[in-house]
Each structure stands twice: as structure tokens, then as C-alpha cells.
C-alpha atoms as a PDB file:
ATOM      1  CA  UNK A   1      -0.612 -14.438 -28.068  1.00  0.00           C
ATOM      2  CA  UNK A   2      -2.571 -11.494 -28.292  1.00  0.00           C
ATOM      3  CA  UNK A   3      -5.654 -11.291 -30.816  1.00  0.00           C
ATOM      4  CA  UNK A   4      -7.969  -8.566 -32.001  1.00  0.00           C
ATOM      5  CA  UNK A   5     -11.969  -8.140 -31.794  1.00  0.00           C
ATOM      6  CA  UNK A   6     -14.319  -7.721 -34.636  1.00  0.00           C
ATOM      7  CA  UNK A   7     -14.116  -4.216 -34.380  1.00  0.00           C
ATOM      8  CA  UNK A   8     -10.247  -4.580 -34.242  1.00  0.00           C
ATOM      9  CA  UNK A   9      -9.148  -3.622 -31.008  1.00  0.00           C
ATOM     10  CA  UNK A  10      -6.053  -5.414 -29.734  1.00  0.00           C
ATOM     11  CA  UNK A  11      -7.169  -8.566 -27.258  1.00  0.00           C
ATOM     12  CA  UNK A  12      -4.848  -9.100 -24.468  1.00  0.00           C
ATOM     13  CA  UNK A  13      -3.641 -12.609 -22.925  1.00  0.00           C
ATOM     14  CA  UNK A  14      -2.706 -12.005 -19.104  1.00  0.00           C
ATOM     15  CA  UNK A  15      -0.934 -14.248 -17.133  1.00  0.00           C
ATOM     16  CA  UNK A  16       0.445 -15.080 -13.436  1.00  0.00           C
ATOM     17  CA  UNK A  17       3.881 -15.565 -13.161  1.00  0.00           C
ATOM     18  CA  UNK A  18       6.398 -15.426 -10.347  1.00  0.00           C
ATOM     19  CA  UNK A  19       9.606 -13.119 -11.099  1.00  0.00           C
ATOM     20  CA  UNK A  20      13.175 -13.674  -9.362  1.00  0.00           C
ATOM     21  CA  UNK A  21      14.894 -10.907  -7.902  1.00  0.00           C
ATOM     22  CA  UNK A  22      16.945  -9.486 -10.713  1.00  0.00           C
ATOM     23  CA  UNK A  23      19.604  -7.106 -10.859  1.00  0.00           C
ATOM     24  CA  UNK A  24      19.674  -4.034 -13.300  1.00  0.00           C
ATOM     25  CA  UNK A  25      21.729  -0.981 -14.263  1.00  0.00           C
ATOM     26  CA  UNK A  26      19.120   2.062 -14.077  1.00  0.00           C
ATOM     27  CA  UNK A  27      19.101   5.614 -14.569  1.00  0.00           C
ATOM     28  CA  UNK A  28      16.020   7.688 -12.842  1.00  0.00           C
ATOM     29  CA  UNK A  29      14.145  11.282 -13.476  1.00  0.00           C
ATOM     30  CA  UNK A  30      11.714  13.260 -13.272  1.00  0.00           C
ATOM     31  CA  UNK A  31       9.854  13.911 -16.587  1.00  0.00           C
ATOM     32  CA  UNK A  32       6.931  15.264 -18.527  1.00  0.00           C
ATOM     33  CA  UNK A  33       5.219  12.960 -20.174  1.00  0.00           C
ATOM     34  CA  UNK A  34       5.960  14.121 -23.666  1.00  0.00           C
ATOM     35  CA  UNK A  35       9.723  13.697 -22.644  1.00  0.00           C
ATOM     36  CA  UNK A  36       9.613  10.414 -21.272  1.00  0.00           C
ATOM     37  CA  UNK A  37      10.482   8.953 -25.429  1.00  0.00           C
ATOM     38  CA  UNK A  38      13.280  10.971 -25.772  1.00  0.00           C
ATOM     39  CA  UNK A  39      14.642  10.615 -22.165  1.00  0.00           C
ATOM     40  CA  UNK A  40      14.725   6.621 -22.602  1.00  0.00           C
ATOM     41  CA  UNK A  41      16.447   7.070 -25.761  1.00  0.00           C
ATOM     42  CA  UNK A  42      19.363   8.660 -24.112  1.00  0.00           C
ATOM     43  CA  UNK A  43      19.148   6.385 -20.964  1.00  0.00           C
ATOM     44  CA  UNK A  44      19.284   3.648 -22.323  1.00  0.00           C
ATOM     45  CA  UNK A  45      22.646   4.721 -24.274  1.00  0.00           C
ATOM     46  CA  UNK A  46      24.173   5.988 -21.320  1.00  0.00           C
ATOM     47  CA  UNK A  47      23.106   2.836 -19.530  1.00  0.00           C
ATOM     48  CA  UNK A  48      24.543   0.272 -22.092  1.00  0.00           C
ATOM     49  CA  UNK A  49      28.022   2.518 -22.480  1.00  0.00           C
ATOM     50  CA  UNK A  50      28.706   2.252 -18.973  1.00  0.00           C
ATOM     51  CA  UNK A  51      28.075  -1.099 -18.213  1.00  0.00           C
ATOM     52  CA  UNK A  52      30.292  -2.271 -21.237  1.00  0.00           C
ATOM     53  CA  UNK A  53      33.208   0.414 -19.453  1.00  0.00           C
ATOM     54  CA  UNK A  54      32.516  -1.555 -16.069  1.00  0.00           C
ATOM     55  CA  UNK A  55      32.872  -5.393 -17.513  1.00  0.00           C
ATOM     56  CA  UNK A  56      29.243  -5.948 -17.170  1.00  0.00           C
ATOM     57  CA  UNK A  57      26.454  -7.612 -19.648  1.00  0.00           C
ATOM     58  CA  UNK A  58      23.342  -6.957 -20.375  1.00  0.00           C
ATOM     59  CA  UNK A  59      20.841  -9.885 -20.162  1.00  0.00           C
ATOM     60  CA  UNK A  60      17.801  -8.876 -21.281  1.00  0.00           C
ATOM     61  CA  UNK A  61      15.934  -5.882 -23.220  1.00  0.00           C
ATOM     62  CA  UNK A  62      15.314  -2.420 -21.711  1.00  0.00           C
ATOM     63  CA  UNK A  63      12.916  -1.870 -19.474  1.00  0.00           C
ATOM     64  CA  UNK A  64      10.908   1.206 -17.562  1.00  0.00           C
ATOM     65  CA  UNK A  65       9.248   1.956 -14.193  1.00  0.00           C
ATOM     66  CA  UNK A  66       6.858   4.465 -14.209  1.00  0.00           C
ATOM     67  CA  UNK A  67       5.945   6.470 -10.402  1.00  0.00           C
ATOM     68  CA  UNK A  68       3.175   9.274 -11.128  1.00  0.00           C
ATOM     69  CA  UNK A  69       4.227  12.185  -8.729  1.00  0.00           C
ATOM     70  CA  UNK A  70       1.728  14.368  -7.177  1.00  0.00           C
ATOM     71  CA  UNK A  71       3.138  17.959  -9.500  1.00  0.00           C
ATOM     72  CA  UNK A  72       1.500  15.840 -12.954  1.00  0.00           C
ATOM     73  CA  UNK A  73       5.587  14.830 -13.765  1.00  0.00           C
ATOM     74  CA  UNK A  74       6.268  10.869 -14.237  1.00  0.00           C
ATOM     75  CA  UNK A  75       9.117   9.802 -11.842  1.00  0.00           C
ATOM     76  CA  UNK A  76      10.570   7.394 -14.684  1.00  0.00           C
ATOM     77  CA  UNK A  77      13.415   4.789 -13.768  1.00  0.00           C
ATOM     78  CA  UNK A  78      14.649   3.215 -16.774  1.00  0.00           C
ATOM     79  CA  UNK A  79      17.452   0.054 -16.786  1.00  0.00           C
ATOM     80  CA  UNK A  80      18.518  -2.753 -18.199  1.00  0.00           C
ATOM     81  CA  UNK A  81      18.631  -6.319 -16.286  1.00  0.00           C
ATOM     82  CA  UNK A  82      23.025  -6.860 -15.732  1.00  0.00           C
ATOM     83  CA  UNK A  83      24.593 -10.089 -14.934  1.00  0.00           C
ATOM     84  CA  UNK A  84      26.266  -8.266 -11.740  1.00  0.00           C
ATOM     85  CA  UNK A  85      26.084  -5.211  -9.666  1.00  0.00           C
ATOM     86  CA  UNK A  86      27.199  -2.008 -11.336  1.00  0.00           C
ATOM     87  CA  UNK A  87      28.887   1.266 -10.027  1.00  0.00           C
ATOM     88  CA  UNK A  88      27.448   4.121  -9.637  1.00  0.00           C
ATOM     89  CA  UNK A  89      28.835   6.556 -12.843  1.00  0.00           C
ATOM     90  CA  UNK A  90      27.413   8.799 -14.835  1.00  0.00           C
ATOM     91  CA  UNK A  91      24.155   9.343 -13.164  1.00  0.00           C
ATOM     92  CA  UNK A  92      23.828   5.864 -13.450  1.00  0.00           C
ATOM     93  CA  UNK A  93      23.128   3.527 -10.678  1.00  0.00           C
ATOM     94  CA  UNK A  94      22.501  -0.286  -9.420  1.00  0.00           C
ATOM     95  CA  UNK A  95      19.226  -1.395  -8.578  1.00  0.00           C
ATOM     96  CA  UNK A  96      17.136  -4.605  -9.179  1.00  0.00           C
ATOM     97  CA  UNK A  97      13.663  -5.782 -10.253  1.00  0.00           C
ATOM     98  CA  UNK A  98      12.069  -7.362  -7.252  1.00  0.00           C
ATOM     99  CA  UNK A  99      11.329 -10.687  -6.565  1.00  0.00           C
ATOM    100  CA  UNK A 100       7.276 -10.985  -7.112  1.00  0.00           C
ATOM    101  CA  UNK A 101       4.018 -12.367  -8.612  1.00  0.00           C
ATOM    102  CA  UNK A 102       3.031 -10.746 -11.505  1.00  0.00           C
ATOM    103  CA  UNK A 103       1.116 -10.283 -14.236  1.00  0.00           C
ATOM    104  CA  UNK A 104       2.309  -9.735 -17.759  1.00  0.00           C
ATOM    105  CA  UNK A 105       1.132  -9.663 -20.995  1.00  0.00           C
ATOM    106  CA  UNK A 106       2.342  -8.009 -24.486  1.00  0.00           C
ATOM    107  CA  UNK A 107       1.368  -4.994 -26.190  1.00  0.00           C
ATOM    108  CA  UNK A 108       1.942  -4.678 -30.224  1.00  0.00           C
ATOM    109  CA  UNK A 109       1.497  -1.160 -31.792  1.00  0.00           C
ATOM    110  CA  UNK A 110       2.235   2.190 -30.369  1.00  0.00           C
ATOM    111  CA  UNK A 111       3.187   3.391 -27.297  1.00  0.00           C
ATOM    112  CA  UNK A 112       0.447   5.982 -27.046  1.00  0.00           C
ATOM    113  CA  UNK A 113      -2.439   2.995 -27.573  1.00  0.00           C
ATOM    114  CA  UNK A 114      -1.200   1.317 -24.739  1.00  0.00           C
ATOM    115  CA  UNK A 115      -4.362   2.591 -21.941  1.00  0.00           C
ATOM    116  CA  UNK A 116      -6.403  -0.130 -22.598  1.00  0.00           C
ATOM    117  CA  UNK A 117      -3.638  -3.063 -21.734  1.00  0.00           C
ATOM    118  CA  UNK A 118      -3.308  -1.184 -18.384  1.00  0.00           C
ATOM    119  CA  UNK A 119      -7.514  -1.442 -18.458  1.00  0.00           C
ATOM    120  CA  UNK A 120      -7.441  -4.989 -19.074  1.00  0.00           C
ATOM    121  CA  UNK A 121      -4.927  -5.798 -16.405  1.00  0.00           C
ATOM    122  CA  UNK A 122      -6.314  -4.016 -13.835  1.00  0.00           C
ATOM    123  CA  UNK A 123      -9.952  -5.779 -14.920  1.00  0.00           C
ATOM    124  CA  UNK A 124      -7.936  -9.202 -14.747  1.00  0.00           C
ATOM    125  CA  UNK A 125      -6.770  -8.049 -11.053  1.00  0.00           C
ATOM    126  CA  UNK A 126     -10.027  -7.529  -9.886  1.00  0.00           C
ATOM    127  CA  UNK A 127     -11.917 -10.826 -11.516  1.00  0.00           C
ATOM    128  CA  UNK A 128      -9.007 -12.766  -9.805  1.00  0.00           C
ATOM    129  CA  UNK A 129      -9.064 -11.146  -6.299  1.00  0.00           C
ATOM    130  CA  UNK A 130      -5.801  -9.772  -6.790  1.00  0.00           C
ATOM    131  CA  UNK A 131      -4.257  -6.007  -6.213  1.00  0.00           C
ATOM    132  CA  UNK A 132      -1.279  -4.091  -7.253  1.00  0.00           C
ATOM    133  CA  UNK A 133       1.636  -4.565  -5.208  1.00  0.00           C
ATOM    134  CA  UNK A 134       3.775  -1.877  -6.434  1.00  0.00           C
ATOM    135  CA  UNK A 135       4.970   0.679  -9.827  1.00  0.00           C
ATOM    136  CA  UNK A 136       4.182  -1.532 -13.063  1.00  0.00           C
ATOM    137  CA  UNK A 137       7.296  -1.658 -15.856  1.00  0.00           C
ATOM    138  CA  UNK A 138       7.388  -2.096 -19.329  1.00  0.00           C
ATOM    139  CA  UNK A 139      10.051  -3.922 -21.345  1.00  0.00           C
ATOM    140  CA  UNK A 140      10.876  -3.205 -24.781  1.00  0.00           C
ATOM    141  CA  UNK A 141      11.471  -5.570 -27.066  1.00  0.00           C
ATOM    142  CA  UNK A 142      11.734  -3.326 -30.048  1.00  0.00           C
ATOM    143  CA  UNK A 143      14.085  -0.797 -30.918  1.00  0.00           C
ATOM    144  CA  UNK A 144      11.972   2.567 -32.360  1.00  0.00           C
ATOM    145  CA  UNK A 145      15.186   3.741 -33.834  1.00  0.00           C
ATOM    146  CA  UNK A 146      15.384   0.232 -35.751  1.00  0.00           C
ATOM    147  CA  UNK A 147      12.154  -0.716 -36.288  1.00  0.00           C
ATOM    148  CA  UNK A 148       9.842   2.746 -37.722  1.00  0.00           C
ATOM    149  CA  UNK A 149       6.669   1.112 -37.858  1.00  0.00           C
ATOM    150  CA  UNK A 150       4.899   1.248 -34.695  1.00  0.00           C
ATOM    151  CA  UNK A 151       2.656  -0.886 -35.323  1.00  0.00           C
ATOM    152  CA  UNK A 152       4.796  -3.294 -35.101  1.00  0.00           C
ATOM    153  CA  UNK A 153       6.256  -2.456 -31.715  1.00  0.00           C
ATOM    154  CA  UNK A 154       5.867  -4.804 -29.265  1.00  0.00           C
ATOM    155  CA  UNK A 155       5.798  -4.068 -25.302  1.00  0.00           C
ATOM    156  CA  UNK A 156       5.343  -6.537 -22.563  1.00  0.00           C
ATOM    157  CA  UNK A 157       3.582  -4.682 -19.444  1.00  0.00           C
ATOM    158  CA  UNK A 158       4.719  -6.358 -15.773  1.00  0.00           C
ATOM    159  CA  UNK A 159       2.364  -5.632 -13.265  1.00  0.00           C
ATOM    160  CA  UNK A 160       3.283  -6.872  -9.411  1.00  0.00           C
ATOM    161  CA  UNK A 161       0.381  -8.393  -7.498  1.00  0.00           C
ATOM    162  CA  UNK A 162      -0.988 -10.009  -4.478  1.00  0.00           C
ATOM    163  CA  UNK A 163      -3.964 -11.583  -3.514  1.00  0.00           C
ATOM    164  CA  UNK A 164      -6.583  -9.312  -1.577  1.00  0.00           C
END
């Protein structure tokens, strides 16, 4: 559970865990970064229509990958986990969520105050010997669209790591 300071700022509980290999339904792009909201939106609409057409479920919230590219544009692959492979439709594709260590912990509030999880993660990496071992995600366990308020939003932030 996450807790705040004196001066309230959002406290962060980070912890090790080992993911399985799961399969997903993704679409991918190349965005801005102020069109990366309304982007998901759509994805994740596409995404859920097309596995219903193809017989498959979804088994868990949305998530996100996020690949900085070199011209300033987030490379942005956005999926849900399925209970079996999907076909490729639609602009939408299989993939999976690999099987790793990680380290996760939960964000509540807005998107745009989410720097200083990354902060403390990457602090937690270093006091533990650990590095990044590939593109963080973020899964979404609120719907904007259903839920206004975003300070209650809540995000948990995967990060893949290995010792150094």
C-alpha cells in the first residue's frame, strides 16, 4: 500500500516479483506524447472488439509499453493480456508480456504525476544492485472515461530487472 509524506507526496511500496510469460492482444504506434491518452482510448476499443469477434477473453486490465524513439515520439504498444493467441485484424496483433523479474508498485492520482514512481523505482534498482532489463508497462486499473476523478486513478508501473 502506498502512503504519503508529511509534505504529502505519494510514498511508493516496490516489490520483486517474477512474471510468467503471458499472452496479449496489442495494437502499436508511434505518438506524441500529448496523443498517447487519446490513442489508448481508441486502442483499447479496437483491441477489446476484436478479440470478442475472434472467441477470445480478456484476462486482465489494459496495459501499455512505452519505447522513447530517438525523433522525441513515444513508440507506444498498448494490449490487453488474452486467454489465447489472436489474429492479426484491424491493425491489431498477438504478442505477449515476457516472462521476467520485476518490479512493480502502484500509482494513485494522475497520469501526469507519475515521474516520481519512475524516480523511486529506478532508486530501488540501484540500492538493490539491480538494472533494467527492458521497456517498463503500465496497467490500468481504472477506467478515465468511468471514473473522472484522477485522483483517484490508480496505475501499477512493471519494471523488468536483473541483477548487475
Amino acid at each position: 500500500m502506498n502512503t504519503r509524506d508529511a509534505d504529502d507526496v505519494q510514498m511508493y511500496s516496490i516489490s520483486l516479483r517474477h512474471q510468467y510469460k503471458c499472452l496479449t492482444a496489442v495494437m502499436q504506434a508511434n505518438v506524441g506524447a500529448d496523443a498517447i491518452g487519446q490513442w489508448l482510448g481508441g486502442a483499447y476499443s479496437r483491441i477489446e472488439g476484436e478479440t470478442k469477434k475472434q472467441g477470445a477473453r480478456l484476462m486482465g486490465p489494459p496495459f501499455a509499453r512505452f519505447h522513447p524513439l530517438a525523433d522525441g515520439s513515444i513508440g507506444v504498444e498498448a494490449g490487453f493480456p488474452v486467454d489465447r493467441i489472436v489474429r492479426k485484424a484491424d491493425g491489431i496483433r498477438p504478442s505477449t508480456l515476457p516472462e521476467t523479474e520485476m518490479i512493480t508498485t502502484t500509482h494513485v492520482g494522475p497520469y501526469a504525476e507519475m515521474k516520481p514512481v519512475y524516480d523511486a523505482m529506478g532508486s530501488w534498482l540501484s540500492e538493490h544492485q539491480c538494472e533494467a532489463d527492458g521497456d517498463p508497462w503500465e496497467i490500468y486499473f481504472t477506467d478515465p472515461g468511468e471514473v473522472p476523478d484522477a485522483e483517484q486513478w490508480r496505475t501499477a508501473i512493471v519494471q523488468p530487472c536483473r541483477p548487475r
